[in-house]
PDB file of N, CA and C in Angstrom:
ATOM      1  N   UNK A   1       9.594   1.909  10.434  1.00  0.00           N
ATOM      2  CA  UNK A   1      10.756   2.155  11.258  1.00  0.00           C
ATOM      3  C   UNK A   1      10.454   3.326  12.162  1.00  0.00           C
ATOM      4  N   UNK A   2      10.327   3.128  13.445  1.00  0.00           N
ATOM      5  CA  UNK A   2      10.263   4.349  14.656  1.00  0.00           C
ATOM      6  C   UNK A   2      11.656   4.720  14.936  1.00  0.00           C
ATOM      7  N   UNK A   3      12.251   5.600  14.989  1.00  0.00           N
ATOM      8  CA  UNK A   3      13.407   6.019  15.604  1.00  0.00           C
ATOM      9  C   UNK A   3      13.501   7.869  16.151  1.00  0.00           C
ATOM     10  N   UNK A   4      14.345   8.132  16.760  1.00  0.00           N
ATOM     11  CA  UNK A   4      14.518   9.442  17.041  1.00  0.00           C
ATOM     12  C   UNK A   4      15.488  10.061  16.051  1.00  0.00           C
ATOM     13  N   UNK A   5      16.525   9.880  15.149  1.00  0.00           N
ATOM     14  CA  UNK A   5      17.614  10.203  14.550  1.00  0.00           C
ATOM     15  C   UNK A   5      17.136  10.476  12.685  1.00  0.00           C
ATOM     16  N   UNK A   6      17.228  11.772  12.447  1.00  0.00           N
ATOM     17  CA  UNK A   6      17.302  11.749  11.115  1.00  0.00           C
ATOM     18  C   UNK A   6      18.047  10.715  10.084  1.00  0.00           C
ATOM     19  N   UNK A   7      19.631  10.885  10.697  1.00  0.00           N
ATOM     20  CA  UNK A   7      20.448  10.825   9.771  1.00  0.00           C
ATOM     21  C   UNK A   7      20.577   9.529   9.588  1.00  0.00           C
ATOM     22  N   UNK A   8      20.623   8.393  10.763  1.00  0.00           N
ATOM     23  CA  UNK A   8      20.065   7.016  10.702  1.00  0.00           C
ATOM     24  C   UNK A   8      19.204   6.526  10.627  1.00  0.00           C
ATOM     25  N   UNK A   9      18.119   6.332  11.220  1.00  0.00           N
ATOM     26  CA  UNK A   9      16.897   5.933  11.334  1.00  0.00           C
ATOM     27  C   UNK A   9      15.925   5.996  10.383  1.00  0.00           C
ATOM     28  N   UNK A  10      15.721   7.373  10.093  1.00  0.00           N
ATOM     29  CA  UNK A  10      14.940   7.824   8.911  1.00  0.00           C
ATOM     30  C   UNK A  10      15.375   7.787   7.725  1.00  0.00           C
ATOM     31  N   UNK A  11      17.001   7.850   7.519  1.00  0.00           N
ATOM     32  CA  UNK A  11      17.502   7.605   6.111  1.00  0.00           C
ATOM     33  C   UNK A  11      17.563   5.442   6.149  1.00  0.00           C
ATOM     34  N   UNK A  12      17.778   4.663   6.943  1.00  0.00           N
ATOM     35  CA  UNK A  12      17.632   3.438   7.089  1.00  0.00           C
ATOM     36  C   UNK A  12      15.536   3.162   6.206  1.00  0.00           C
ATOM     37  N   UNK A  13      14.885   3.664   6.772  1.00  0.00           N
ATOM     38  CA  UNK A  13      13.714   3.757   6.338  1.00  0.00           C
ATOM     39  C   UNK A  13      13.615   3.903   4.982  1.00  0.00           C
ATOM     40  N   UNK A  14      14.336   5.190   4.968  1.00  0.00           N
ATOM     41  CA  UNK A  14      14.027   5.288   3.244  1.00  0.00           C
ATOM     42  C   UNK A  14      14.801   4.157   2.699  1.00  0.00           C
ATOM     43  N   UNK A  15      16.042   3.965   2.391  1.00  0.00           N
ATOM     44  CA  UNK A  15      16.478   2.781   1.868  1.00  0.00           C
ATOM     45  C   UNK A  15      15.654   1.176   2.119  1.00  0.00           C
ATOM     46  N   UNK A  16      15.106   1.131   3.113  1.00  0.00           N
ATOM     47  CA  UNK A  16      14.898   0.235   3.343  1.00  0.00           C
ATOM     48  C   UNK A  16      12.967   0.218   2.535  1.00  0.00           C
ATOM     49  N   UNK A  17      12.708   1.407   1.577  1.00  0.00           N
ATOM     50  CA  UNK A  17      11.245   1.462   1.476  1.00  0.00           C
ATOM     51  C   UNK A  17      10.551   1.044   2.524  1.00  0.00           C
ATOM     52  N   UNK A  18      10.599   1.193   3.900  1.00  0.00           N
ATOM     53  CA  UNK A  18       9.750   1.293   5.181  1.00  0.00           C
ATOM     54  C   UNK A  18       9.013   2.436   5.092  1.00  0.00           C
ATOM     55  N   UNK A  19       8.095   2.835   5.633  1.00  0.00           N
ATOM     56  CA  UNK A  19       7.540   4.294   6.527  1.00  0.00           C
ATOM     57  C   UNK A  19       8.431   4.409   7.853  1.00  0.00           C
ATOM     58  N   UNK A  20       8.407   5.878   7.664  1.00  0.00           N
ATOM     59  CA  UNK A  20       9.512   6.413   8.410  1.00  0.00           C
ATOM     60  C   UNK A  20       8.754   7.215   9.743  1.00  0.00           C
ATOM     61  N   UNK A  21       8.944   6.542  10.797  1.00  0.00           N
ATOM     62  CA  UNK A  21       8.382   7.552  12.131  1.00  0.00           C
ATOM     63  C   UNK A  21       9.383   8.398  12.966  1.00  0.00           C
ATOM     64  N   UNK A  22       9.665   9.430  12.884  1.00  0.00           N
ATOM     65  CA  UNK A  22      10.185  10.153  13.622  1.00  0.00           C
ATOM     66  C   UNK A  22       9.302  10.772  14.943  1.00  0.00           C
ATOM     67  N   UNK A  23      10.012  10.059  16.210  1.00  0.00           N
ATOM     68  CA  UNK A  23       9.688  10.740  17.402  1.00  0.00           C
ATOM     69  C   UNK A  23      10.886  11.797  17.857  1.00  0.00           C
ATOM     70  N   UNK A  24       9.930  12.888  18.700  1.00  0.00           N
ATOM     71  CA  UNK A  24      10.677  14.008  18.499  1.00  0.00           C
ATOM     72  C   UNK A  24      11.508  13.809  20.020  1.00  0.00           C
ATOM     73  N   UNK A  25      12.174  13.005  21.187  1.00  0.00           N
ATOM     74  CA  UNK A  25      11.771  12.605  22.223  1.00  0.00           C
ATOM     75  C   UNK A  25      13.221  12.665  22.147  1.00  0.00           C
ATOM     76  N   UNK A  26      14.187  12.536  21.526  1.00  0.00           N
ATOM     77  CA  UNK A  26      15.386  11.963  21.549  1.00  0.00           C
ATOM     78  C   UNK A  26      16.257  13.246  20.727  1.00  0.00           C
ATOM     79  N   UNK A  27      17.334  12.411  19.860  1.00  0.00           N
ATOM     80  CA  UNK A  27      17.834  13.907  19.246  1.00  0.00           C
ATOM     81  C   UNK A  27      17.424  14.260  18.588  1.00  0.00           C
ATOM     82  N   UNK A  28      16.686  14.516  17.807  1.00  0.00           N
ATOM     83  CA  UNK A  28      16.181  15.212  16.697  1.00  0.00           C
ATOM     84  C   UNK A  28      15.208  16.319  17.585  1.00  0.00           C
ATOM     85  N   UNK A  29      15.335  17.227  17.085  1.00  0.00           N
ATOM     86  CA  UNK A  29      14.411  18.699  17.635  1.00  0.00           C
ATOM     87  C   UNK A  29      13.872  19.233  16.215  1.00  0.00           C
ATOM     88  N   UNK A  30      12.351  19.618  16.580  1.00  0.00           N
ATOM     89  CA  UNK A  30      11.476  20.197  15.704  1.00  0.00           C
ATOM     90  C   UNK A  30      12.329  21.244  14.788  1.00  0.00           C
ATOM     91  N   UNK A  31      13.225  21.922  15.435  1.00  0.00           N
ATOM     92  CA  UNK A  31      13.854  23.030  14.662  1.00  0.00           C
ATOM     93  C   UNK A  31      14.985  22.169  13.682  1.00  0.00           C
ATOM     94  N   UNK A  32      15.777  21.304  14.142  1.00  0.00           N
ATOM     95  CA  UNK A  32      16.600  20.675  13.534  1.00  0.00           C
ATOM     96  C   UNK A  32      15.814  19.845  12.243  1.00  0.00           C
ATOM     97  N   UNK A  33      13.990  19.603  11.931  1.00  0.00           N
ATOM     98  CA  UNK A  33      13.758  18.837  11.676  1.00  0.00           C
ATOM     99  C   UNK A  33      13.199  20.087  10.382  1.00  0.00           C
ATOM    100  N   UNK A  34      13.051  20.541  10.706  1.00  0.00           N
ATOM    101  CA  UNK A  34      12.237  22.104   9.996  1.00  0.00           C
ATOM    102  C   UNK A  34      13.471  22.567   8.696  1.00  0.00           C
ATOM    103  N   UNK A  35      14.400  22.130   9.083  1.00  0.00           N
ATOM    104  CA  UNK A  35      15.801  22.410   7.944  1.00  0.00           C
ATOM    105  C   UNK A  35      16.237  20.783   7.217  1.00  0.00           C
ATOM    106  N   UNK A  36      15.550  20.079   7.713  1.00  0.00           N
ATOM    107  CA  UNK A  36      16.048  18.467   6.955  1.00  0.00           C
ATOM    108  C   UNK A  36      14.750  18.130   5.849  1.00  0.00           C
ATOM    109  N   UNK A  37      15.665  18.121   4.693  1.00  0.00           N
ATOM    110  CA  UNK A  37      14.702  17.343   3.657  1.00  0.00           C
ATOM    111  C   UNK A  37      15.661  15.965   2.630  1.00  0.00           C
ATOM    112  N   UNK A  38      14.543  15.181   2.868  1.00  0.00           N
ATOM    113  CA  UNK A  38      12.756  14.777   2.943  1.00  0.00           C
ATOM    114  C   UNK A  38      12.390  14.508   4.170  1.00  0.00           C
ATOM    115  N   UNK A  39      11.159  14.921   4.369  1.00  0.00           N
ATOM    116  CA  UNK A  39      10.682  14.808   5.579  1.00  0.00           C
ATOM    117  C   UNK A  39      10.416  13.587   6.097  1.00  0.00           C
ATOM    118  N   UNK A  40      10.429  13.235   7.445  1.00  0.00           N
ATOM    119  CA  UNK A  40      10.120  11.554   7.532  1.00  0.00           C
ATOM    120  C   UNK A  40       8.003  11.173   7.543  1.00  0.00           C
ATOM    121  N   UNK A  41       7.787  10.263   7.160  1.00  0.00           N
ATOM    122  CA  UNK A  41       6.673   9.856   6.330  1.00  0.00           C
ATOM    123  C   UNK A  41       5.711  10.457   7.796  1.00  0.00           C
ATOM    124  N   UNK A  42       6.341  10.280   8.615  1.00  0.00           N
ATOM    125  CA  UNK A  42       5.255  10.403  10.230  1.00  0.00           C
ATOM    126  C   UNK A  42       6.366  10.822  11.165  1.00  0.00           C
ATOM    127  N   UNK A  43       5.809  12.044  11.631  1.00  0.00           N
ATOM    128  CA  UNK A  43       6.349  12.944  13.361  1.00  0.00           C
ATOM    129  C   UNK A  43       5.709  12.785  13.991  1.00  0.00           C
ATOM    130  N   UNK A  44       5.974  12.178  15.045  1.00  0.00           N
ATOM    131  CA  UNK A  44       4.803  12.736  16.493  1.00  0.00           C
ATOM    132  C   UNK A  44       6.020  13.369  17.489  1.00  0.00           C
ATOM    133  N   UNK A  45       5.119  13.285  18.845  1.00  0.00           N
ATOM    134  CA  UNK A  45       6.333  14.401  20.040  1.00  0.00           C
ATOM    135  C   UNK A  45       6.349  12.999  20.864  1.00  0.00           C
ATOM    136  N   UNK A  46       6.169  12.515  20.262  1.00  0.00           N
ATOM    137  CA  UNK A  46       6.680  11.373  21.476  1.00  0.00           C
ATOM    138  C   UNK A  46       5.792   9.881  21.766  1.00  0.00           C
ATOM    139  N   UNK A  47       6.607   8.868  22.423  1.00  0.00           N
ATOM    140  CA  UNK A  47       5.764   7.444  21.987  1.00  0.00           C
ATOM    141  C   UNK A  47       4.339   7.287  22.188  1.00  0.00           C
ATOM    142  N   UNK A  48       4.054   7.728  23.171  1.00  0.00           N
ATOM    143  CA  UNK A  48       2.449   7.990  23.248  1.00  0.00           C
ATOM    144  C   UNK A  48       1.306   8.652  22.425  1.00  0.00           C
ATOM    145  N   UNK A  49       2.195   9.423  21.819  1.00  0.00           N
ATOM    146  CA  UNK A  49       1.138  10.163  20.632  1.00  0.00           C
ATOM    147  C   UNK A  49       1.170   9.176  19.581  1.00  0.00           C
ATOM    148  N   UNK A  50       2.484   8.569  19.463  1.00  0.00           N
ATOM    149  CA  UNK A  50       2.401   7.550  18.363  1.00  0.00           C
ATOM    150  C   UNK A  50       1.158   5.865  18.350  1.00  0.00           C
ATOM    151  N   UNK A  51       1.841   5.636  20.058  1.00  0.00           N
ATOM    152  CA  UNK A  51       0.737   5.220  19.991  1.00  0.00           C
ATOM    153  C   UNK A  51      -0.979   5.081  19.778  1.00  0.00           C
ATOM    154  N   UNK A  52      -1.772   6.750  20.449  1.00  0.00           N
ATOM    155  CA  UNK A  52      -2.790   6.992  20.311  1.00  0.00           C
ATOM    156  C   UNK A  52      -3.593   7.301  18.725  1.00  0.00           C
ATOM    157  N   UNK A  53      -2.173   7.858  18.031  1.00  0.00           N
ATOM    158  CA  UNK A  53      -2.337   7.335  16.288  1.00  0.00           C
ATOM    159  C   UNK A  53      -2.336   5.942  15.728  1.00  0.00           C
ATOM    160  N   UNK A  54      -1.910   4.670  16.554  1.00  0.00           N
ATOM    161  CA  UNK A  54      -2.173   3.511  15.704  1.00  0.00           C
ATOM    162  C   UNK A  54      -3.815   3.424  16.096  1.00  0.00           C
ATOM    163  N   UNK A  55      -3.678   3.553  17.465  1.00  0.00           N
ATOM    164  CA  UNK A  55      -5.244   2.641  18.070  1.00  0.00           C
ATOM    165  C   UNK A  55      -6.221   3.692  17.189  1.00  0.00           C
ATOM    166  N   UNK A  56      -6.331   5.249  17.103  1.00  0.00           N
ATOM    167  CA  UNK A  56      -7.278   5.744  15.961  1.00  0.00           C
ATOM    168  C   UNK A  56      -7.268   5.103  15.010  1.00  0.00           C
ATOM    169  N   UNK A  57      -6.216   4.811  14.384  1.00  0.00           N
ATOM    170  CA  UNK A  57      -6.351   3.942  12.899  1.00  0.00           C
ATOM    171  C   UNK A  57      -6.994   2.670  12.939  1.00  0.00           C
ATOM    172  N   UNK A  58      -6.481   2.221  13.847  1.00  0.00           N
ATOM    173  CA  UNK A  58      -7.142   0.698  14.139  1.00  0.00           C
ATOM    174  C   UNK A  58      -8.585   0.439  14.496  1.00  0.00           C
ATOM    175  N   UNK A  59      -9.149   1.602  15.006  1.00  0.00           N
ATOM    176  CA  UNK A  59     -10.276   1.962  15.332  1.00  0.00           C
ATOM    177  C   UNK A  59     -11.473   2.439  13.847  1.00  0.00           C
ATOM    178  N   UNK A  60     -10.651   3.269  13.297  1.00  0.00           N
ATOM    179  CA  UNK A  60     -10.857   3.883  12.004  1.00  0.00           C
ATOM    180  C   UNK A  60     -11.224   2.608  11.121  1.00  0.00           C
ATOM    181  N   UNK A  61     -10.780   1.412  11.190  1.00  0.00           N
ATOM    182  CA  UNK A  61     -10.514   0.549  10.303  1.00  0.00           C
ATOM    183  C   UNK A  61     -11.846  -0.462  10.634  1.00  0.00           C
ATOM    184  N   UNK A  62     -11.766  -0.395  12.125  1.00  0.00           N
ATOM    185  CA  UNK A  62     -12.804  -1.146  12.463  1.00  0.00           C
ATOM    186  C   UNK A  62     -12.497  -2.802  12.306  1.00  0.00           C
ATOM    187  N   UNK A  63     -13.225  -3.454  13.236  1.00  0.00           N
ATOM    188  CA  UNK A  63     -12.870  -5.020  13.758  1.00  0.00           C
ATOM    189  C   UNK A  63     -12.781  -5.928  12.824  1.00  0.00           C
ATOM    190  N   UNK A  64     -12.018  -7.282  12.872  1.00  0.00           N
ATOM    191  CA  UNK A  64     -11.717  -7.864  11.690  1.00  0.00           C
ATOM    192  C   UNK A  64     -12.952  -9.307  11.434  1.00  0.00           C
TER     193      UNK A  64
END
């Protein structure tokens, strides 16, 4: 689950046993995120970093 929102998104994740991506792009702010626990499974600052973390992994993993 990618979303910007703690209180939905990331709690939807957990219930839902998903991995939880929090992008920081929307409402949630690093400081607001620094006082919320549990943390979500994955932060980045925004969709592009998220993206450049799958293609490393995918890369990491190597061709099928």
């Amino acid at each position: 689950m990618v979303g910007d929102r703690l209180y939905t998104d990331m709690a939807m994740a957990r219930r839902a046993g998903a991995l939880g991506v929090l992008v920081l792009t929307g409402e949630t702010t690093a400081k607001v995120l620094a006082n919320y626990s549990p943390a979500p499974d994955v932060v980045v600052s925004g969709l592009a970093e998220f993206g450049e973390r799958l293609r490393a992994a995918r890369l990491k993993k190597g061709p099928k």
